[in-house]
C-alpha atoms as a PDB file:
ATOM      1  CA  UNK A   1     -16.820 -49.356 -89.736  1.00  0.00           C
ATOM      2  CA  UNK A   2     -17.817 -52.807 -88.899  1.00  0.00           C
ATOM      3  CA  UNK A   3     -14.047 -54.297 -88.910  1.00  0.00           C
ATOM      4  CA  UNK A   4     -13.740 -51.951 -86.282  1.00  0.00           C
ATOM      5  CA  UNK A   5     -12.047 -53.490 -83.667  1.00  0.00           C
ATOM      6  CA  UNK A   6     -12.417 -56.978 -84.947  1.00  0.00           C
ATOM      7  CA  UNK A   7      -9.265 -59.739 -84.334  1.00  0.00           C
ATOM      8  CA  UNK A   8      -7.707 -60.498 -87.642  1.00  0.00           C
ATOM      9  CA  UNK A   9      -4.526 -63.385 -88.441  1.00  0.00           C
ATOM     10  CA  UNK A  10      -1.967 -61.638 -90.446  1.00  0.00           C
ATOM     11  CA  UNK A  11      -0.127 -64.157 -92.439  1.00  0.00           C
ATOM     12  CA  UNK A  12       3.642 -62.572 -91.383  1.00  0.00           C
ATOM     13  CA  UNK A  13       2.671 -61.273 -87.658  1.00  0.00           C
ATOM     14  CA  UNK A  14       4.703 -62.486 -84.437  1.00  0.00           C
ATOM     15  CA  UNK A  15       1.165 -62.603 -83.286  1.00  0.00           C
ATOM     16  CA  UNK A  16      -1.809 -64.941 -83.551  1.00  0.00           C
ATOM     17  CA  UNK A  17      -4.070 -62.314 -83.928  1.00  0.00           C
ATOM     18  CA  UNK A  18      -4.086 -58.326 -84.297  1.00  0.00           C
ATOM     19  CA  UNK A  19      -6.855 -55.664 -84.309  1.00  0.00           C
ATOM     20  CA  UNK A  20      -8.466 -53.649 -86.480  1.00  0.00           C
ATOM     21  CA  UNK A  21      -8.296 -49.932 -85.423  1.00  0.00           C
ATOM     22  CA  UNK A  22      -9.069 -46.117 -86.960  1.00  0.00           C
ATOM     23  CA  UNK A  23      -6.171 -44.033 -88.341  1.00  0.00           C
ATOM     24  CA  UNK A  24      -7.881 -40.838 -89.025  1.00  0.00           C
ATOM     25  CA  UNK A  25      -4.761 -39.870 -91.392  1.00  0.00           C
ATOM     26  CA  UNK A  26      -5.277 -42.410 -93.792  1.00  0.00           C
ATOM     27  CA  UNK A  27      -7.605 -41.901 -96.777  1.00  0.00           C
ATOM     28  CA  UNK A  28     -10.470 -44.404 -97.150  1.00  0.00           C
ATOM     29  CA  UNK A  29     -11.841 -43.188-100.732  1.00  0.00           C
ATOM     30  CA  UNK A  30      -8.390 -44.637-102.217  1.00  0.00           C
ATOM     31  CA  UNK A  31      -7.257 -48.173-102.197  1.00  0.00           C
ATOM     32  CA  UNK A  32      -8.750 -49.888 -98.968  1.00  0.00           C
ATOM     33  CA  UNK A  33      -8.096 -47.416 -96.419  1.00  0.00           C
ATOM     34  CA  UNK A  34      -6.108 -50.966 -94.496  1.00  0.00           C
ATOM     35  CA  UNK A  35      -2.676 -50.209 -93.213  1.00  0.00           C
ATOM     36  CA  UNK A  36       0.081 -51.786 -91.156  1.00  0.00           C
ATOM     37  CA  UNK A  37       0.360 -49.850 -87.895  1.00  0.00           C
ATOM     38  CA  UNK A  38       3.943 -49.240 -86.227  1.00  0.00           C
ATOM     39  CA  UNK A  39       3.545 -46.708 -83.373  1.00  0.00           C
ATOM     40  CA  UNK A  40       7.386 -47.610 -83.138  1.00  0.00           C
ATOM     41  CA  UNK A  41       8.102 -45.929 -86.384  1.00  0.00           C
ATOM     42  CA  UNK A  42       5.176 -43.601 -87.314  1.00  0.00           C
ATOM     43  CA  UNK A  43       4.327 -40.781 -85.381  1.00  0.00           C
ATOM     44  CA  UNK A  44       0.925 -41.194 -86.252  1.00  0.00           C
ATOM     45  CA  UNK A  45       0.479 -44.426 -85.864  1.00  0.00           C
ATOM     46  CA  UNK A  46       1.503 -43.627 -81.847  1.00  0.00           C
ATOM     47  CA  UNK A  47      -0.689 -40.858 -81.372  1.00  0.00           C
ATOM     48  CA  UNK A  48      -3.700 -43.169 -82.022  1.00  0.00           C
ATOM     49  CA  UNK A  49      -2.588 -45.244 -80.159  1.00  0.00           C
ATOM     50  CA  UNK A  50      -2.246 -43.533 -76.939  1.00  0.00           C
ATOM     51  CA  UNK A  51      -6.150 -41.740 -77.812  1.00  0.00           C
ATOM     52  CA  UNK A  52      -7.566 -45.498 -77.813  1.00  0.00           C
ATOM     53  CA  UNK A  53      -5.430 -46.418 -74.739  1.00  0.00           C
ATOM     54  CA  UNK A  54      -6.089 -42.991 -72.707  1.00  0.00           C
ATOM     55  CA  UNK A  55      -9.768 -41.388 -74.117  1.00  0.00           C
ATOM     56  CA  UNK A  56     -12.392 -43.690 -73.525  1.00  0.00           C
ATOM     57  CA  UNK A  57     -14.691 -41.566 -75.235  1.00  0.00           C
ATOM     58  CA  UNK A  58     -12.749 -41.672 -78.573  1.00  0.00           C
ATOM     59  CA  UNK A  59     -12.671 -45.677 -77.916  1.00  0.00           C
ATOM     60  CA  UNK A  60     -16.838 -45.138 -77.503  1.00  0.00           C
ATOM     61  CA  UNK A  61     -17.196 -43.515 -80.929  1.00  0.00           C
ATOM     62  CA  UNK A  62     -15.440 -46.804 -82.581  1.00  0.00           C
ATOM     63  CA  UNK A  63     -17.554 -49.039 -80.845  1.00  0.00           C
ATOM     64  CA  UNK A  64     -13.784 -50.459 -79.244  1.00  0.00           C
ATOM     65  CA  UNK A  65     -13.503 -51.466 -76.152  1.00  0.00           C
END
């Protein structure tokens, strides 16, 4: 919970810096529970997206603003 929201340099990104955000579909008891996010590709992936872009409540429980 406490990379939440944080700004993070992947190595390979067009970008100097991405964010850490919830999935809710991904499993944290296996692996890391740290995925690459594509709302482009994953269906997913786009409908968390738009929930931390239109519900600021849901953006409240992450501590993400």
């Amino acid at each position: 919970d406490e990379l939440l929201g944080l700004p993070v340099k992947a190595p390979l990104a067009k970008y100097e810096k991405v964010y850490t955000l919830p999935l809710l579909t991904i499993s944290m008891g296996k692996g890391t529970g740290v995925v690459t996010s594509v709302p482009s590709d994953a269906p997913d992936d786009y409908v968390s997206l738009k929930a931390l872009q239109d519900k600021p409540d849901f953006r409240a429980k992450y501590d993400i603003t």
